[in-house]
Every structure is written in C-alpha cells, then in structure tokens.
C-alpha atoms as a PDB file:
ATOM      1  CA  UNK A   1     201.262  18.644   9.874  1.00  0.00           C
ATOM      2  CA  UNK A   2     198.259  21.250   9.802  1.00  0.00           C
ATOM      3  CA  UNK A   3     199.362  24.360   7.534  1.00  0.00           C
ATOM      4  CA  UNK A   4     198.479  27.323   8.414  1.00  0.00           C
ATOM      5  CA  UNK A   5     198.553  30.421   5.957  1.00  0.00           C
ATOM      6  CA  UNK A   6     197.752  34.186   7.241  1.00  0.00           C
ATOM      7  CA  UNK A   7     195.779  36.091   5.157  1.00  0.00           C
ATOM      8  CA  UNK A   8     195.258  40.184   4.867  1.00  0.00           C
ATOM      9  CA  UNK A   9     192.212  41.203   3.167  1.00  0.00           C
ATOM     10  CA  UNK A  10     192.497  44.888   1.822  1.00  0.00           C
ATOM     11  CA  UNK A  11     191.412  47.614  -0.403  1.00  0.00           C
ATOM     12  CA  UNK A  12     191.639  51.402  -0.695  1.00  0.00           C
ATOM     13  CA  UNK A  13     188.081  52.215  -0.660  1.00  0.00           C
ATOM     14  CA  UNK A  14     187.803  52.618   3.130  1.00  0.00           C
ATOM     15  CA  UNK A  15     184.599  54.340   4.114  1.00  0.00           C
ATOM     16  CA  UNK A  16     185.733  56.412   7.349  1.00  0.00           C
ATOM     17  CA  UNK A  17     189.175  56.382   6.121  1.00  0.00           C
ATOM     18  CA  UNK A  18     189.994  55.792   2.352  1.00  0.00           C
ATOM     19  CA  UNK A  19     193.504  54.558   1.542  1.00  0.00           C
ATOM     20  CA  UNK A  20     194.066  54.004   5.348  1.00  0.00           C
ATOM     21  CA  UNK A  21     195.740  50.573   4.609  1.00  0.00           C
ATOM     22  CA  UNK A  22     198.417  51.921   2.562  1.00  0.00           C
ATOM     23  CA  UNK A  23     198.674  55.090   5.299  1.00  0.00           C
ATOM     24  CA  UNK A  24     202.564  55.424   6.171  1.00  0.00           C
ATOM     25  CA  UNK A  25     204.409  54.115   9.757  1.00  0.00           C
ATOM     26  CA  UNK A  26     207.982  55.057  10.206  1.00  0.00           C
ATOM     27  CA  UNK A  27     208.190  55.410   6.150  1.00  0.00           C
ATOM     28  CA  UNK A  28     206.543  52.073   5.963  1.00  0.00           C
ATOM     29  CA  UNK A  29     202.783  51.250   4.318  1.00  0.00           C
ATOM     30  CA  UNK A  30     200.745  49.698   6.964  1.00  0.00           C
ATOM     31  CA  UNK A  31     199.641  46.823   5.626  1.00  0.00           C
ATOM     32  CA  UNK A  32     203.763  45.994   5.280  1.00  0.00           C
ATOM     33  CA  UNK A  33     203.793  46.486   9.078  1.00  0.00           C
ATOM     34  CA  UNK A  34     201.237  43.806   9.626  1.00  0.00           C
ATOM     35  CA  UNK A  35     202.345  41.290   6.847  1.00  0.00           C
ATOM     36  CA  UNK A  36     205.674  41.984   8.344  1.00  0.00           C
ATOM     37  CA  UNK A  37     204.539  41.360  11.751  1.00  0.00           C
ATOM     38  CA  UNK A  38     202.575  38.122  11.377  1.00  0.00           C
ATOM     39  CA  UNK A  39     205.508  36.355   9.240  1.00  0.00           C
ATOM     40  CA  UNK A  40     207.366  36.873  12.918  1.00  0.00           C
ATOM     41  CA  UNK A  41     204.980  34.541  14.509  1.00  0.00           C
ATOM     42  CA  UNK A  42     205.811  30.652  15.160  1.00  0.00           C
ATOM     43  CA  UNK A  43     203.667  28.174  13.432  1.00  0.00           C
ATOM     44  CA  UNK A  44     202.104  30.373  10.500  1.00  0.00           C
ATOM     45  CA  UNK A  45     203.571  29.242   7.376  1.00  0.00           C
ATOM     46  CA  UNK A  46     203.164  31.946   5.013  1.00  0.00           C
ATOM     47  CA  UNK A  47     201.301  35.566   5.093  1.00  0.00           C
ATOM     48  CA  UNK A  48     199.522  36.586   1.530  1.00  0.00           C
ATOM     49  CA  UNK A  49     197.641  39.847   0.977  1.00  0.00           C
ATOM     50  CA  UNK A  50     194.088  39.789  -0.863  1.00  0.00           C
ATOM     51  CA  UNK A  51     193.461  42.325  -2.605  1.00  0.00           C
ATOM     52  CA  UNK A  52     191.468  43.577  -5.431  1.00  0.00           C
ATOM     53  CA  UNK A  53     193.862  47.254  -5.995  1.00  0.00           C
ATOM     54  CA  UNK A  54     197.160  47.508  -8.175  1.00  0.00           C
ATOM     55  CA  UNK A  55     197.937  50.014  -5.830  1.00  0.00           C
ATOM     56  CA  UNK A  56     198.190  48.200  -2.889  1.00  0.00           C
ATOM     57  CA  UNK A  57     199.496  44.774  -5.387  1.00  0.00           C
ATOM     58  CA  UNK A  58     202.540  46.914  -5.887  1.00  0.00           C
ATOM     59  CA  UNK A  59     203.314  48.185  -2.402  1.00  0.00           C
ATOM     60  CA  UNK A  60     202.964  44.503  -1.159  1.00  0.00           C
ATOM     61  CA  UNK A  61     205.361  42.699  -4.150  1.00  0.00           C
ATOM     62  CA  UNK A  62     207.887  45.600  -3.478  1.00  0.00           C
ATOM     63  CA  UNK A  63     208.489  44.419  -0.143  1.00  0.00           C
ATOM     64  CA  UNK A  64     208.845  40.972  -1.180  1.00  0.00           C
ATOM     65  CA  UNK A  65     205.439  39.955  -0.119  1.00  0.00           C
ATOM     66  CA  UNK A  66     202.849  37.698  -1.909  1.00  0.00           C
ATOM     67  CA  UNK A  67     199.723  38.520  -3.314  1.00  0.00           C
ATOM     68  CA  UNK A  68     196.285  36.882  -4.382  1.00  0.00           C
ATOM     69  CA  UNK A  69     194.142  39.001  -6.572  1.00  0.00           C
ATOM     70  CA  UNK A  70     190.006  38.864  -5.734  1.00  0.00           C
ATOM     71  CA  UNK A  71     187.211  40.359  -7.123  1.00  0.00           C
ATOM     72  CA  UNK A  72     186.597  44.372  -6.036  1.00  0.00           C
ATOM     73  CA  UNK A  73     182.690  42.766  -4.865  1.00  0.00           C
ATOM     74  CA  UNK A  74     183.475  42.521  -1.225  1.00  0.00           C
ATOM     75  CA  UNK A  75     181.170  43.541   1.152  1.00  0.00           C
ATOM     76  CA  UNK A  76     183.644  42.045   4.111  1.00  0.00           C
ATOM     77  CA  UNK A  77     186.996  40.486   4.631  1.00  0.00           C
ATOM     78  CA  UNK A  78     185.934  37.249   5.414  1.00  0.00           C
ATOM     79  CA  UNK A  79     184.141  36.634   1.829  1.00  0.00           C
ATOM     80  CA  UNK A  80     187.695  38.030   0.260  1.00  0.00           C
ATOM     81  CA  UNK A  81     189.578  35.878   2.119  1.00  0.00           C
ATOM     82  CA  UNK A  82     187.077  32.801   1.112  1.00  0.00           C
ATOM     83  CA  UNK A  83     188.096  33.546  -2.714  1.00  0.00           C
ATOM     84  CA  UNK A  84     191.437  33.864  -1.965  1.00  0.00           C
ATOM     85  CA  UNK A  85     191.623  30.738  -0.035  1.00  0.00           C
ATOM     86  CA  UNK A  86     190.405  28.625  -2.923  1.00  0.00           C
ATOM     87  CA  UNK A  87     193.436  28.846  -4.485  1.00  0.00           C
ATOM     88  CA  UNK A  88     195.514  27.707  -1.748  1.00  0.00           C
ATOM     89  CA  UNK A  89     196.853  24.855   0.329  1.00  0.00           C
ATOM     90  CA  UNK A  90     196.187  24.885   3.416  1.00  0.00           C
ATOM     91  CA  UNK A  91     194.050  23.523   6.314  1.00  0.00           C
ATOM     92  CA  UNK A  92     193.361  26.931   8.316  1.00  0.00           C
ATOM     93  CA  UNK A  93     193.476  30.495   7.553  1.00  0.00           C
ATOM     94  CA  UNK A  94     194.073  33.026  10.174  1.00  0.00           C
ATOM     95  CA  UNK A  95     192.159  36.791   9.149  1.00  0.00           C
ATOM     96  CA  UNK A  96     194.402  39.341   9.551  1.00  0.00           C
ATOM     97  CA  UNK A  97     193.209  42.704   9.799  1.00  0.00           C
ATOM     98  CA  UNK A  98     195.081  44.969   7.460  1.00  0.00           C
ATOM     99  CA  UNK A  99     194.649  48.475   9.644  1.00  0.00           C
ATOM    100  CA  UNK A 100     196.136  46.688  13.176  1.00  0.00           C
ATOM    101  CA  UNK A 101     199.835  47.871  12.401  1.00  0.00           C
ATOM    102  CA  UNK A 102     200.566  47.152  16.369  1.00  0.00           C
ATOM    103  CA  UNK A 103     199.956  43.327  15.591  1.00  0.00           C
ATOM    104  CA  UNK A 104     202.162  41.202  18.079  1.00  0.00           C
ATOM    105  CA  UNK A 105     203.487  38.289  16.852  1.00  0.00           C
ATOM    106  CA  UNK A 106     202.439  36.726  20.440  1.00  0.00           C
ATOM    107  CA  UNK A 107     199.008  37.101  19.938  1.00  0.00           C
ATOM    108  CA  UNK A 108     199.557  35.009  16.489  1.00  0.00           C
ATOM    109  CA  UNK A 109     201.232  32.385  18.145  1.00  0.00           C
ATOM    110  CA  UNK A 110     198.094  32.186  20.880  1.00  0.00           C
ATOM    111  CA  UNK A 111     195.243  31.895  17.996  1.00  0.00           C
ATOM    112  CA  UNK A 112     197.508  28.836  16.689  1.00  0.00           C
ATOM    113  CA  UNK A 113     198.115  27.385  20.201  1.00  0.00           C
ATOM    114  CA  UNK A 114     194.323  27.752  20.321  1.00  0.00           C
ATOM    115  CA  UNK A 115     193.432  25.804  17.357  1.00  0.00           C
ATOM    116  CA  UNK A 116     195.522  23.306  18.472  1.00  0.00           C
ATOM    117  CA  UNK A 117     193.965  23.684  22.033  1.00  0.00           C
ATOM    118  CA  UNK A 118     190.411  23.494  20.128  1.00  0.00           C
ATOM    119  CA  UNK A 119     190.637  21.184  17.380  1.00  0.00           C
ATOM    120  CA  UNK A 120     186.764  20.763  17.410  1.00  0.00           C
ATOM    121  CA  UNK A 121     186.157  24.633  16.969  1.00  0.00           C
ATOM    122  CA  UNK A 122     185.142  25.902  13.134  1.00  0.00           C
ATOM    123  CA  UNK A 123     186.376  29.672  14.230  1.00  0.00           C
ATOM    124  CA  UNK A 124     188.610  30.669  16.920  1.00  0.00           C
ATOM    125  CA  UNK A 125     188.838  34.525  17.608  1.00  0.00           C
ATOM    126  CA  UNK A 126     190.999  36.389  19.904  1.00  0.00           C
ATOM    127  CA  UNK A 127     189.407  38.031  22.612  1.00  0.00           C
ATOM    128  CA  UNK A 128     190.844  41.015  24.884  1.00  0.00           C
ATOM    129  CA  UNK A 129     189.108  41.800  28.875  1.00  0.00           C
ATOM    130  CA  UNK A 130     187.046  44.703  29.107  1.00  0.00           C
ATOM    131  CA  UNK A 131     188.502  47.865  31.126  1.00  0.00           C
ATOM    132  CA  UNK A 132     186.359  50.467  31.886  1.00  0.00           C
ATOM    133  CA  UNK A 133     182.062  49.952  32.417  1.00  0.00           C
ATOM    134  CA  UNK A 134     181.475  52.034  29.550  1.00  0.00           C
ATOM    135  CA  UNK A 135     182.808  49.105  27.267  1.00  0.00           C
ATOM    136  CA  UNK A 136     179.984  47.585  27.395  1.00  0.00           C
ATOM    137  CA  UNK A 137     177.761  49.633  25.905  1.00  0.00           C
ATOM    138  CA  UNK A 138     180.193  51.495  22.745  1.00  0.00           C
ATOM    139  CA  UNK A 139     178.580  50.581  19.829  1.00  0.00           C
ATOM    140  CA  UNK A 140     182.022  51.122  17.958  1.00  0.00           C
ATOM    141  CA  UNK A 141     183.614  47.126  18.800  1.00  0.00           C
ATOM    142  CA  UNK A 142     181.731  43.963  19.323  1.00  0.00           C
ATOM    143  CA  UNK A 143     182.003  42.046  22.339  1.00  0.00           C
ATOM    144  CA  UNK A 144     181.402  38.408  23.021  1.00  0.00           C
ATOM    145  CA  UNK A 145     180.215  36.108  26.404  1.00  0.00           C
ATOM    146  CA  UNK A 146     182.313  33.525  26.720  1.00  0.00           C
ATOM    147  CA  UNK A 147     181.318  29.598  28.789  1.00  0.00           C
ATOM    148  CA  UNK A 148     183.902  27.970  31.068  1.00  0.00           C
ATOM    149  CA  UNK A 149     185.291  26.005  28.015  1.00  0.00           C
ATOM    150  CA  UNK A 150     186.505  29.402  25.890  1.00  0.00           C
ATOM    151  CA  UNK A 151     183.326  28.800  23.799  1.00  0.00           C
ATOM    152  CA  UNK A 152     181.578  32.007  22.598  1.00  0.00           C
ATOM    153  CA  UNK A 153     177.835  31.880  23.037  1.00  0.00           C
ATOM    154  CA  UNK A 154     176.599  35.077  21.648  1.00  0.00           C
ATOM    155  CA  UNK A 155     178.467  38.409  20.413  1.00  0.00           C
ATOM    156  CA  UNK A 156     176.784  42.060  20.895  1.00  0.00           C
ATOM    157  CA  UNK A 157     177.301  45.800  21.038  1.00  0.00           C
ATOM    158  CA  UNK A 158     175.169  47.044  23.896  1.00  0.00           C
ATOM    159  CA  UNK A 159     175.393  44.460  27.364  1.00  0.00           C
ATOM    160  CA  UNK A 160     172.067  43.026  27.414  1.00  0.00           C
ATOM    161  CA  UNK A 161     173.172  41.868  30.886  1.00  0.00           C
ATOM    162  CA  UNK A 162     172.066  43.029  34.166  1.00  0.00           C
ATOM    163  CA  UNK A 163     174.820  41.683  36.448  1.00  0.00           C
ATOM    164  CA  UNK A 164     177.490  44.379  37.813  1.00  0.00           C
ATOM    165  CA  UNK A 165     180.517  45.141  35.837  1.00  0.00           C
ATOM    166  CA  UNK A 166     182.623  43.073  38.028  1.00  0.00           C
ATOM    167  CA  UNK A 167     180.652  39.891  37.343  1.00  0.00           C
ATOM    168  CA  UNK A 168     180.363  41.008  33.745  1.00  0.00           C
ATOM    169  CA  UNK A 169     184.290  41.461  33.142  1.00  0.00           C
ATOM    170  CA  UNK A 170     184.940  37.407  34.484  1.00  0.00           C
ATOM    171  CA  UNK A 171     182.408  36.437  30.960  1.00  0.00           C
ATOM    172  CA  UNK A 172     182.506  39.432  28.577  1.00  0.00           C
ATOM    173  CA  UNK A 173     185.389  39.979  26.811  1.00  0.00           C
ATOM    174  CA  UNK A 174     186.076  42.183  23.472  1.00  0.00           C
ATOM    175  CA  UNK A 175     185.999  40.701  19.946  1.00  0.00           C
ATOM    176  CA  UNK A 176     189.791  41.655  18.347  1.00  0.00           C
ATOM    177  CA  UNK A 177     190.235  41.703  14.572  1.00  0.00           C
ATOM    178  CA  UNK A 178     192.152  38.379  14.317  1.00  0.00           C
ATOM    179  CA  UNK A 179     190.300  35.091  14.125  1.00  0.00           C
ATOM    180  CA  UNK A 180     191.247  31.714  12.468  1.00  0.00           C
ATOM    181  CA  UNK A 181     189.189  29.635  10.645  1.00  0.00           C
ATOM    182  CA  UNK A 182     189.199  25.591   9.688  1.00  0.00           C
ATOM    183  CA  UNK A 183     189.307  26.129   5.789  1.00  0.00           C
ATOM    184  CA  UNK A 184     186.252  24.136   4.915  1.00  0.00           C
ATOM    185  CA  UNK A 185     184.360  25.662   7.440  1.00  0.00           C
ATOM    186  CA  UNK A 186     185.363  29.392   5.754  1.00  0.00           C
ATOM    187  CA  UNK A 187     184.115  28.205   2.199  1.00  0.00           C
ATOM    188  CA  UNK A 188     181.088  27.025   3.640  1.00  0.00           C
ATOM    189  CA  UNK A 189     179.992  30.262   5.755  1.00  0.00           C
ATOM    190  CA  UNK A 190     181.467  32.467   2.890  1.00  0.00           C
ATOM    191  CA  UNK A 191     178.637  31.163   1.001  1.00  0.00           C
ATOM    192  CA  UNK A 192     175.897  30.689   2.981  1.00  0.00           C
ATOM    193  CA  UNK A 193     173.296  33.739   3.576  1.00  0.00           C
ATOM    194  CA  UNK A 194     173.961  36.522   5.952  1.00  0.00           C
ATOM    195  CA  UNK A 195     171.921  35.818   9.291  1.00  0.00           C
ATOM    196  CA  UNK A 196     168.673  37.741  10.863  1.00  0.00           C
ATOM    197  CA  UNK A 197     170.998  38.972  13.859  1.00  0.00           C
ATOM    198  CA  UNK A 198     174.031  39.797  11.252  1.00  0.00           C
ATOM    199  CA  UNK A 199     172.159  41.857   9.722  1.00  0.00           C
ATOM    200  CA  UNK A 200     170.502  43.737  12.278  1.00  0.00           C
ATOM    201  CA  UNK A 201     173.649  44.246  14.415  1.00  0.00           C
ATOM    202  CA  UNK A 202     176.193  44.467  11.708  1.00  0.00           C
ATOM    203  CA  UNK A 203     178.022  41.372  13.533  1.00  0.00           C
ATOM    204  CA  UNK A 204     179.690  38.810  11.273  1.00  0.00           C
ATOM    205  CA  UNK A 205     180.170  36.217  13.979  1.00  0.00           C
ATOM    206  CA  UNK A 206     176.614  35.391  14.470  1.00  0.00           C
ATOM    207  CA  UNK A 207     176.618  34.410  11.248  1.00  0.00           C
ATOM    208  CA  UNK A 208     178.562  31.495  12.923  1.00  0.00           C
ATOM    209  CA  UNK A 209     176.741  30.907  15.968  1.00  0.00           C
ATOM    210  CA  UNK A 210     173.318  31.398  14.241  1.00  0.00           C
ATOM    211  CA  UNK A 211     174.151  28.815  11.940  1.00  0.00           C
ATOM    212  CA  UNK A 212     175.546  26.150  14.913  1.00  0.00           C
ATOM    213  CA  UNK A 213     179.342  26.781  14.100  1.00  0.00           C
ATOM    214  CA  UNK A 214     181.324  26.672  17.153  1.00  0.00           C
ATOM    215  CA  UNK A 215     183.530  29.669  17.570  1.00  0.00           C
ATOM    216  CA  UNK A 216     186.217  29.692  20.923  1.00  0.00           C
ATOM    217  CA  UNK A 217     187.810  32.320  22.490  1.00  0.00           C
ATOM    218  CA  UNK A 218     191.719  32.663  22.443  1.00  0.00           C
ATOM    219  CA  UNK A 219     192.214  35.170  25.165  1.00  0.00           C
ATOM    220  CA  UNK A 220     195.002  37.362  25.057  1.00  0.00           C
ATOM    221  CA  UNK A 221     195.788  39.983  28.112  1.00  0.00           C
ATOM    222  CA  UNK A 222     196.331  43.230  26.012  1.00  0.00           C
ATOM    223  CA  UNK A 223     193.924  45.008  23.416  1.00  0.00           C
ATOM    224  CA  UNK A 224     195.839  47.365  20.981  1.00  0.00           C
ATOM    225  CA  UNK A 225     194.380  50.229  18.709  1.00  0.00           C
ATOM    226  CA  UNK A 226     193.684  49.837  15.247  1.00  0.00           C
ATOM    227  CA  UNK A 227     192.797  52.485  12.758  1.00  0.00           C
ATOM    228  CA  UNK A 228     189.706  52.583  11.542  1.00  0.00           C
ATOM    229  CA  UNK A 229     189.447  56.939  11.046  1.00  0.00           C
ATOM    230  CA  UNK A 230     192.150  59.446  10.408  1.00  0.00           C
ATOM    231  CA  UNK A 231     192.328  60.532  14.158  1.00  0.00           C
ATOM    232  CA  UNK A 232     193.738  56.895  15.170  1.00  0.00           C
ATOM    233  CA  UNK A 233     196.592  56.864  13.209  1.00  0.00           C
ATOM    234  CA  UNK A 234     198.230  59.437  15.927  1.00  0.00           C
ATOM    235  CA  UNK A 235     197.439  57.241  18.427  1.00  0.00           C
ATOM    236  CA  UNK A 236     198.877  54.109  17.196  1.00  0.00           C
ATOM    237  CA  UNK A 237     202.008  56.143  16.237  1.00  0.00           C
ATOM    238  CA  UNK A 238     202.254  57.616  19.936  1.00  0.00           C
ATOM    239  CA  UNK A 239     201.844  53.850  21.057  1.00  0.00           C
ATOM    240  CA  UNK A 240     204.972  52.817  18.291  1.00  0.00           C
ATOM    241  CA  UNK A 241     206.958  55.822  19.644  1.00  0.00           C
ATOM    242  CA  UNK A 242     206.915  55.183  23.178  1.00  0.00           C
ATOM    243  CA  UNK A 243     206.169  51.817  23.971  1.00  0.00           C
ATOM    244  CA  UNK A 244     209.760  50.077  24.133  1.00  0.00           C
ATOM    245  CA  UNK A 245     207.484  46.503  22.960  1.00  0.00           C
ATOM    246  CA  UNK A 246     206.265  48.491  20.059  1.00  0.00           C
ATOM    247  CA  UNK A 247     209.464  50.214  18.926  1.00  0.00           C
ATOM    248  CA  UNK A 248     211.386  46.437  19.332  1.00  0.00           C
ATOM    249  CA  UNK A 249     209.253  45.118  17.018  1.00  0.00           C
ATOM    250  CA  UNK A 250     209.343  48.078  14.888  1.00  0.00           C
ATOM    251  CA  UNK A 251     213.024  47.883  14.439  1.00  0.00           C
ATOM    252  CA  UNK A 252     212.145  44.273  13.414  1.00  0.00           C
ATOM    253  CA  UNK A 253     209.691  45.052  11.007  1.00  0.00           C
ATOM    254  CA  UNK A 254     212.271  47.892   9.311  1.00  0.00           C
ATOM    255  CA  UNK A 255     214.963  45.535   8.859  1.00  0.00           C
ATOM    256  CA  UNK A 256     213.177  42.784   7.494  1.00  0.00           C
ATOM    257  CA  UNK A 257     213.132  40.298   9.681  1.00  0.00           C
ATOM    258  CA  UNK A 258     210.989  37.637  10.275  1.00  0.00           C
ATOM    259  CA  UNK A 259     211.293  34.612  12.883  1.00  0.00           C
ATOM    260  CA  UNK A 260     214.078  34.372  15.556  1.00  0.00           C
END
C-alpha cells in the first residue's frame, strides 16, 4: 500500500511577515491549524512539521504533533522537506504550506486521488480556475497551462498568451501551495541545480519541467487565501468567521479531531 506522509516546512524568519507561521487563529498557532487540518484528510498517513526553530518545535510537540528537525540553510520548502524526508518511510510526500490555515481536508484527499489517478507523474500540484482577467498578469501567484491529460506544460507570472480571457480560463489555471511529490523524484530535484527559468522568474516548478519531470494538475474548484503579509491574516480570519465550511472545520480543528 503506497504511504503517504504530509509534510509542513516552516520557520520564523519570514521576510514580508516574520513569525507569521506561529501567528494566532481562534487562540490557536497557525501552523496547528494546518497540521490539524491535513491529519483530517483520508489516505495521508501521518502529518510532521520541518523545522529548523525551537520555537515553533515546541508549539508543534505541545499539541501532540511530530517534528523533524533540518538545517536553518533553506532557501525553499521543497529542499527542507527533501532533508526531512530522508529520514522517513514513505513513498510520497505531500508539501504543505505552513501559512494556508483555511486548508480543506477535501483538497488533500484530491492531490491523493490524483496520484493515484497519475501514477506516472513525478509532481502533482493542485491547481485553482482563474476569476477575474487581471489574474493573469499579478506577479504575486504563479499560474500554470495545463494539456487535455491534467499535464502542466509551463508555469508563469505574466500570460504570455494572446487568446481572450475566456479561452485562456478553459487552460490556465492558478498554482496553489500544495503539491505531492514521488519521494525519489523529491531527493533527486532537491539536489539538482536551480534552472535558467527558476531563476529568472522565481518559479520552483520549472525546475521540474525544465529538467523533463512530469508535473499534473489536480484541479480543485475553490482557491482560498493564505498569508503571506500582515494585512492577510484579517482576511483569512473574516473567511473563518463567516464562512459556515470554515467555522465547521474550525470547531474540528479546536477539539482535536482528526478523521471521521
């Protein structure tokens, strides 16, 4: 049976928002909300936190999670995770992003209905539809085209398409912050050299493509905020507050629960 072991990558040295991930929800640090969250999810097996901070070692053990220790080097998550991972059992590793406290367990269960969908793929990475025209161009996400078959065949910032947006919504979608990997395929791009176009566009997924990895979209029908500055925090607290969804799981995530 293929294991499958989640994986938060996390330390308090935020650029835009330092100490974000330990930034409190409902009395609660949010990287508790997502390791809370994920453990919901059918088919994962186990949830760890990777961090390099006592801070955020405590926080996690406190609230009866697990923790792997990594080096405070890290230029990204997926290189933390890739240490971490060498230490455990497992054949893939789902990424999750410690500042998405909204996580649905749903969209967990989709990336592993995808692997299993994909079993071919190296990476599979869930992908939201774009909303509004001006999505294409913000500079602030990545977004991805995507073939017929849910492969992805390039990632950007700015649409270097010319179609309209209509015709550009049916093949562009947004890259979220919760991918899967096949564990040997992890090690392996962990270690090899960033790419031309990663560097130049600040996009770790052509690292993948550039290198002929094949990456698949998992598409999911709803993009939630994350946090990446101070401002978003309110949001994502309106979106706990009055979204009867958000404030289920919420009520979930407070008392502990897990599956069921």
């Amino acid at each position: 049976m293929t294991r499958v072991i989640g994986i938060i990558p996390c330390h308090l040295a935020s650029v835009r928002f330092p100490r974000k991930i330990l930034f409190p929800f409902a009395g609660l640090a949010m990287v508790e909300h997502v390791r809370r969250r994920a453990l919901m999810a059918n088919g994962i097996d186990d949830v760890i936190v990777a961090t390099c901070d006592d801070e955020i070692e405590d926080v996690v053990l406190k609230g009866g999670g697990k923790v792997v220790r990594t080096a405070n080097t890290h230029t990204n998550g997926t290189s933390r995770i890739a240490e971490a991972v060498k230490e455990i059992d497992c054949e893939h590793v789902v990424l999750l992003q410690g500042d998405e406290p909204l996580l649905l367990p749903s969209h967990v269960e989709a990336l592993i209905a995808g692997i299993h969908a994909h079993p071919d793929a190296d990476v599979w990475n869930v992908t939201g539809p774009i909303e509004q025209p001006e999505e294409l161009d913000r500079h602030s996400f990545v977004k991805c085209a995507v073939a017929p078959g849910n492969q992805i065949l390039y990632c950007f910032r700015r649409s270097p398409s010319t179609a309209k947006f209509d015709v550009q919504r049916s093949y562009i979608r947004k890259i979220l912050g919760l991918f899967a990997f096949r564990r040997d395929a992890l090690l392996k791009i962990a270690a090899a050299e960033p790419s031309p176009v990663e560097r130049a566009e600040s996009i770790e997924q052509m690292r993948l493509i550039e290198y002929g990895r094949k990456l698949v979209s998992v598409p999911v029908d709803e993009s939630l905020p994350s946090v990446n500055e101070p401002y978003e925090a309110d949001i994502v607290l309106e979106k706990i507050q009055t979204d009867p969804v958000q404030q289920a799981l919420l009520s979930r995530v407070l008392n502990g629960e897990t599956k069921g």
